[in-house]
N, C-alpha and C. Protein backbone atom coordinates (compact mmCIF):
# COMPACT_ATOMS: atom_id res chain seq x y z
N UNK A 1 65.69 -45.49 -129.73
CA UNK A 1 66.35 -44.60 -130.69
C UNK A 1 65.76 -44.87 -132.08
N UNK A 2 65.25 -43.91 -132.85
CA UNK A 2 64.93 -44.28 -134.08
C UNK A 2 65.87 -43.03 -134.95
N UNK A 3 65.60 -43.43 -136.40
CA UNK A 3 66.06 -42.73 -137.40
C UNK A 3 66.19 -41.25 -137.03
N UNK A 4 64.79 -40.37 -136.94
CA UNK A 4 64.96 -39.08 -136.92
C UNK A 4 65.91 -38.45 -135.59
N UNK A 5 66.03 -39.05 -134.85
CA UNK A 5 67.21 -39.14 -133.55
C UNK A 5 68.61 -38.82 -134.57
N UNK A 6 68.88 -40.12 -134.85
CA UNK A 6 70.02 -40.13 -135.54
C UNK A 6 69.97 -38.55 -136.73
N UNK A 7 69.09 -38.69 -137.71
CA UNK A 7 68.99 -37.67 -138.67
C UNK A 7 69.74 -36.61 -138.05
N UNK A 8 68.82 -35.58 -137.18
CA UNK A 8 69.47 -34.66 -136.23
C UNK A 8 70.72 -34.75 -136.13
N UNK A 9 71.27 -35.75 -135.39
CA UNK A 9 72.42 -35.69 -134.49
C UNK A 9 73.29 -35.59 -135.74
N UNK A 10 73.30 -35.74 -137.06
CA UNK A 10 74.48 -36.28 -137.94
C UNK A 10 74.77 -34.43 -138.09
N UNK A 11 73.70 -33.32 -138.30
CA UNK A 11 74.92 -31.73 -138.41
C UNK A 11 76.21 -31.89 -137.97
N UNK A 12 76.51 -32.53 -136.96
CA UNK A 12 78.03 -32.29 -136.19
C UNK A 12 78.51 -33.46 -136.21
N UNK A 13 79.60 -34.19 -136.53
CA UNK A 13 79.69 -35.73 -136.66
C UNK A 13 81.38 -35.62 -136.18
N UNK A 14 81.40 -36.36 -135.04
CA UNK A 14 82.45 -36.82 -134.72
C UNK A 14 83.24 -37.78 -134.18
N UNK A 15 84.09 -38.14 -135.38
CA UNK A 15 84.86 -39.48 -135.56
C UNK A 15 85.42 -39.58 -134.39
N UNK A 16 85.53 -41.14 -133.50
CA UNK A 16 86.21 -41.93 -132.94
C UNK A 16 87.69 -42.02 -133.71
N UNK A 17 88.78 -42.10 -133.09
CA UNK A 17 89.96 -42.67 -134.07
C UNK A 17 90.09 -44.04 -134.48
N UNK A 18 89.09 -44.73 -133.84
CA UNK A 18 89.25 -46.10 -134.44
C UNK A 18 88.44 -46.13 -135.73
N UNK A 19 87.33 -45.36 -135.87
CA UNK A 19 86.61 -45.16 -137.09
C UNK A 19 87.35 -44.46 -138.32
N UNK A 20 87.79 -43.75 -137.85
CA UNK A 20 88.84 -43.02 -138.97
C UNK A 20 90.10 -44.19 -139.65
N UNK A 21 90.65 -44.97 -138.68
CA UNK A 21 91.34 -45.72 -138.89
C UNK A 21 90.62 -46.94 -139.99
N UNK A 22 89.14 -47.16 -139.35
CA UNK A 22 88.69 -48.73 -140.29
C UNK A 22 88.51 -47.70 -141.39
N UNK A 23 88.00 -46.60 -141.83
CA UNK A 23 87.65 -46.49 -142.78
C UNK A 23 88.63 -46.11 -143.90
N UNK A 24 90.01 -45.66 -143.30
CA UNK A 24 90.75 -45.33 -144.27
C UNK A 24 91.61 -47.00 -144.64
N UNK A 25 91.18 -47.91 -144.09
CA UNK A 25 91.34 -49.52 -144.25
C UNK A 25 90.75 -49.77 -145.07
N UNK A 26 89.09 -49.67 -145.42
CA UNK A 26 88.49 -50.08 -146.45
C UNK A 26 88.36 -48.96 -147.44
N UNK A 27 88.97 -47.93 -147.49
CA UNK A 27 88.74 -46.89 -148.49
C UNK A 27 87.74 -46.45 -148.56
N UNK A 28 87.06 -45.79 -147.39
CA UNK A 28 85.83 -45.22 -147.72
C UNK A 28 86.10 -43.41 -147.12
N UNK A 29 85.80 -42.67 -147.75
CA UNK A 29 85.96 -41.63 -148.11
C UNK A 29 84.99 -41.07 -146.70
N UNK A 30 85.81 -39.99 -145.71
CA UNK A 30 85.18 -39.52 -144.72
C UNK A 30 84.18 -38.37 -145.32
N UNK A 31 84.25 -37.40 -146.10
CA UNK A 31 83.08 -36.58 -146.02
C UNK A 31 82.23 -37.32 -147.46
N UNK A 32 82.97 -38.51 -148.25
CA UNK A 32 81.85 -39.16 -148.90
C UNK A 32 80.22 -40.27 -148.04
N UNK A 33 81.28 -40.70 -146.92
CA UNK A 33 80.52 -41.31 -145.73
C UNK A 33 79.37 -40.11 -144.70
N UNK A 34 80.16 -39.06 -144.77
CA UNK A 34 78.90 -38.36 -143.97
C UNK A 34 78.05 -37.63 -145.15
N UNK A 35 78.30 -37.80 -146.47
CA UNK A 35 77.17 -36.93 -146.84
C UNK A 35 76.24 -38.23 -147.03
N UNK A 36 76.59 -39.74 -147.21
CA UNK A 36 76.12 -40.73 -147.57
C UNK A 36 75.11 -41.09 -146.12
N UNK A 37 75.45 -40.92 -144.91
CA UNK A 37 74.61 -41.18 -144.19
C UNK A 37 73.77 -39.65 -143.86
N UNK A 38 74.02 -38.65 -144.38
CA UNK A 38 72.94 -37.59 -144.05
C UNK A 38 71.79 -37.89 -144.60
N UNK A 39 71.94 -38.40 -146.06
CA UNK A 39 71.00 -38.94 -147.40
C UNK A 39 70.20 -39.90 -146.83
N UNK A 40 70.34 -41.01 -146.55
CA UNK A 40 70.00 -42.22 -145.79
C UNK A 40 70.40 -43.19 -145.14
N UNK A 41 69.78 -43.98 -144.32
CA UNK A 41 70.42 -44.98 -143.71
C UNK A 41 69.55 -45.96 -143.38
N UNK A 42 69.78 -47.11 -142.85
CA UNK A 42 69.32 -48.24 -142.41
C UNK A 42 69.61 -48.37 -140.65
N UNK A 43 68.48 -48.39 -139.83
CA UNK A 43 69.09 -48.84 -138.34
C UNK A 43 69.09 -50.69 -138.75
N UNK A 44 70.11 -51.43 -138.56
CA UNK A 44 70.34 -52.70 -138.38
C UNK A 44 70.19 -53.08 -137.17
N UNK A 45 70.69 -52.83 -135.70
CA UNK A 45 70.68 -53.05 -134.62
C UNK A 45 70.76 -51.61 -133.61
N UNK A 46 70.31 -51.97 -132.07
CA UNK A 46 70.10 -50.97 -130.93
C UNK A 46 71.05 -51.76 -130.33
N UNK A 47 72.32 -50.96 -129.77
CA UNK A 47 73.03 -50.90 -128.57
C UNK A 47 73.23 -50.40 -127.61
N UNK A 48 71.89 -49.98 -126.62
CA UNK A 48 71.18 -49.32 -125.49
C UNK A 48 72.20 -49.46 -124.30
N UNK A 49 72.54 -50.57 -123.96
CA UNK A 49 73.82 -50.62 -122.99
C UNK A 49 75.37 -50.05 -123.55
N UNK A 50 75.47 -49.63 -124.65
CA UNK A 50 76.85 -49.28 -125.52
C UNK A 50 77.43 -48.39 -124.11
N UNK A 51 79.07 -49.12 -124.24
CA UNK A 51 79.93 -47.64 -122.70
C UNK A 51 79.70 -45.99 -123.48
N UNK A 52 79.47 -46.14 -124.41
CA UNK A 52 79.54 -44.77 -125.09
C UNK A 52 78.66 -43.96 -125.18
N UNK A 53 77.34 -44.67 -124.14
CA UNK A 53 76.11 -44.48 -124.64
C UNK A 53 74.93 -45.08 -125.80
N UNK A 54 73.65 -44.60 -125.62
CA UNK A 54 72.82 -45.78 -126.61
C UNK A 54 73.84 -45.20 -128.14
N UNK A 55 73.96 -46.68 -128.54
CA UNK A 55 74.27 -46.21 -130.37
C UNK A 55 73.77 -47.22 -130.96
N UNK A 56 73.70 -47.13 -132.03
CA UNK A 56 73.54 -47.92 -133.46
C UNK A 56 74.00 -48.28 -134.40
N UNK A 57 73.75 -49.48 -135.05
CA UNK A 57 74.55 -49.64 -136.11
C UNK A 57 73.75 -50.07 -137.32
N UNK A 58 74.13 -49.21 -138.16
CA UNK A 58 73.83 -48.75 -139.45
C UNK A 58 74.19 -48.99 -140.79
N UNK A 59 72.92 -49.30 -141.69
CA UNK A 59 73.88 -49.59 -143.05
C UNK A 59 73.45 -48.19 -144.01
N UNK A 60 74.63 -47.69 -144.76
CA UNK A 60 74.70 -46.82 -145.63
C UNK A 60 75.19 -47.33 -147.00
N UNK A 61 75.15 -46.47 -147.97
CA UNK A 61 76.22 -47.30 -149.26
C UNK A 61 76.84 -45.47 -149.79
N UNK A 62 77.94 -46.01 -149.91
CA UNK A 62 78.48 -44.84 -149.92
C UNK A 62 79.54 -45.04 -151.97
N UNK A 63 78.82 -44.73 -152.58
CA UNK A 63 79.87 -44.90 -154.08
C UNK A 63 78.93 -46.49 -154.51
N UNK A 64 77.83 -46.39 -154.14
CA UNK A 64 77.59 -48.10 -154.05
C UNK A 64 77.77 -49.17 -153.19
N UNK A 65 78.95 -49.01 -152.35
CA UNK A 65 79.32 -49.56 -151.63
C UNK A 65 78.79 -49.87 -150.15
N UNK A 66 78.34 -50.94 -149.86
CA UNK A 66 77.74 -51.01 -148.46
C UNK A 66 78.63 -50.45 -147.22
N UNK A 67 78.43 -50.09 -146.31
CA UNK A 67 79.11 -49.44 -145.31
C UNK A 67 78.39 -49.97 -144.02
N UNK A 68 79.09 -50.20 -142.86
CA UNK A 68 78.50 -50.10 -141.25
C UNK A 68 78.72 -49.73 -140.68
N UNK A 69 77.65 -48.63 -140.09
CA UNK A 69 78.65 -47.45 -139.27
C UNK A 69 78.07 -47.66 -137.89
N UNK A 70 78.74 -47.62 -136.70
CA UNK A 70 78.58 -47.93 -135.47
C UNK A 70 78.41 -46.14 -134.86
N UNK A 71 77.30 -45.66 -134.35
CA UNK A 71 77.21 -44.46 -134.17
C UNK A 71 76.34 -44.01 -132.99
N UNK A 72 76.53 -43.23 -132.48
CA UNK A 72 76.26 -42.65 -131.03
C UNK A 72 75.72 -41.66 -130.83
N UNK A 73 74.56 -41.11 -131.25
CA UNK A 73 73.90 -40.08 -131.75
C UNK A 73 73.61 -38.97 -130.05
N UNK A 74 73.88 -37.84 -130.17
CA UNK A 74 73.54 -36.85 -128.58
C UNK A 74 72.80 -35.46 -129.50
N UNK A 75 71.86 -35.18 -128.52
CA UNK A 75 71.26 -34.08 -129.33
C UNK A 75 71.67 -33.14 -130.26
N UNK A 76 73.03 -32.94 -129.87
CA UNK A 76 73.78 -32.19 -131.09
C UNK A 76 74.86 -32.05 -131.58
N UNK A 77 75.20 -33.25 -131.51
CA UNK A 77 75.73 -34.38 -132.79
C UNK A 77 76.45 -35.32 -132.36
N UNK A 78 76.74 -36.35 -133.48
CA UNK A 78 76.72 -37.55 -133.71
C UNK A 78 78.52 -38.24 -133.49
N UNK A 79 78.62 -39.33 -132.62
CA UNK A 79 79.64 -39.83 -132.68
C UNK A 79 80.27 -41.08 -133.20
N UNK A 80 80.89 -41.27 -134.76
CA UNK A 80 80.92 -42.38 -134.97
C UNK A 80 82.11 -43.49 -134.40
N UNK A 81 81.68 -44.33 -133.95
CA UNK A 81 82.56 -45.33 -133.52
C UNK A 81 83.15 -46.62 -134.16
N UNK A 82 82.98 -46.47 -134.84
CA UNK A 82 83.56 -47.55 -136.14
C UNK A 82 82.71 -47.82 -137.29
N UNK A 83 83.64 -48.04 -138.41
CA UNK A 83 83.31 -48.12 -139.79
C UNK A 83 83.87 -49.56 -140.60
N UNK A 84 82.91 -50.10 -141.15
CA UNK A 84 83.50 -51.18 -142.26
C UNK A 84 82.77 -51.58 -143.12
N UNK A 85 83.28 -52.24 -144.01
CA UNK A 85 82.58 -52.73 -145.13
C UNK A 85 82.27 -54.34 -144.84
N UNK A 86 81.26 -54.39 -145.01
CA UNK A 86 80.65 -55.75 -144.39
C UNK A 86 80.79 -56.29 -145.45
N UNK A 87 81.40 -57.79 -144.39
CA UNK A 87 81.80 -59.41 -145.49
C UNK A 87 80.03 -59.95 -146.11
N UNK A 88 80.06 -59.83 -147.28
CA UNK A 88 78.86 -61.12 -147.90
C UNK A 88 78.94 -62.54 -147.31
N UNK A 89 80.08 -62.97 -146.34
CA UNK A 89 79.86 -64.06 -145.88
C UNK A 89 80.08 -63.62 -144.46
N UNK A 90 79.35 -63.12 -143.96
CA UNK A 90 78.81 -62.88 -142.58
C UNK A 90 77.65 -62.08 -142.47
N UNK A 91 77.25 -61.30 -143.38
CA UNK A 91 76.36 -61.04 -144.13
C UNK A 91 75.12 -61.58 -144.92
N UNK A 92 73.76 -61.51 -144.88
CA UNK A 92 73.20 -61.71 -146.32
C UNK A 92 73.15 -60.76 -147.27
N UNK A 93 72.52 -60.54 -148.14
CA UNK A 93 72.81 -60.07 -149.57
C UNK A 93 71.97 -58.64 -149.06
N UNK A 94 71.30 -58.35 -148.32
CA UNK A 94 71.04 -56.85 -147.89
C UNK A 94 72.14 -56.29 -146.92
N UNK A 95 72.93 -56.87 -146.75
CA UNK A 95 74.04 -56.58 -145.71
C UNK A 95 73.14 -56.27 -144.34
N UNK A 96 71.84 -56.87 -144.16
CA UNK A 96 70.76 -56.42 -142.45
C UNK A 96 71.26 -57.42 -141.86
N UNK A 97 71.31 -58.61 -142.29
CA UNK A 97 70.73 -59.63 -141.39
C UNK A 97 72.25 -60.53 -141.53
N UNK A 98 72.61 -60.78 -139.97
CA UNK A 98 73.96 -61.73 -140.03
C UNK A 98 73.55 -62.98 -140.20
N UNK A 99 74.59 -63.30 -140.71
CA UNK A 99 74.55 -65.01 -141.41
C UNK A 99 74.73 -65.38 -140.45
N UNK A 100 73.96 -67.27 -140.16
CA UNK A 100 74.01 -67.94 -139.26
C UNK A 100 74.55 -69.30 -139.53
């Protein structure tokens, strides 16, 4: 799965309820989050075995704010499966790479 996969799939984007749920936890704004990952994104990791199908997880910044969006991309469109704002201490300072 690479980027332009994902790109595509984001026209139609549809939230998991657990994603809707983390994100209205960390205050991140649902159509501020999808215009933020239409703009750009980061693939961080491939989850090829995911039950949901291959997905990915992704860093965006949405208001500045780092974001990780767990997402499930199908030719015509995109399913997100969870959202959060990643800890700086599980985190390094690009929010890519987990602390060890």
């Amino acid at each position: 799965m690479d980027s332009t996969v994902i790109s595509k799939s984001l026209k139609t984007i549809l939230w998991r309820r657990h994603a809707r749920m983390e994100a209205e936890k960390d205050h991140v704004s649902e159509s501020d989050l999808e215009d933020a990952l239409r703009q750009e994104f980061i693939i961080i990791e491939h989850y090829p075995d995911d039950p949901y199908g291959g997905s990915a997880l992704v860093l965006t910044f949405v208001n500045g704010k780092p974001v990780h969006v767990v997402l499930s991309p199908r030719k015509s469109l995109c399913y997100l499966i969870t959202v959060y704002v990643p800890s700086s201490e599980k985190w390094d300072e690009t929010f890519t790479k987990r602390e060890t």
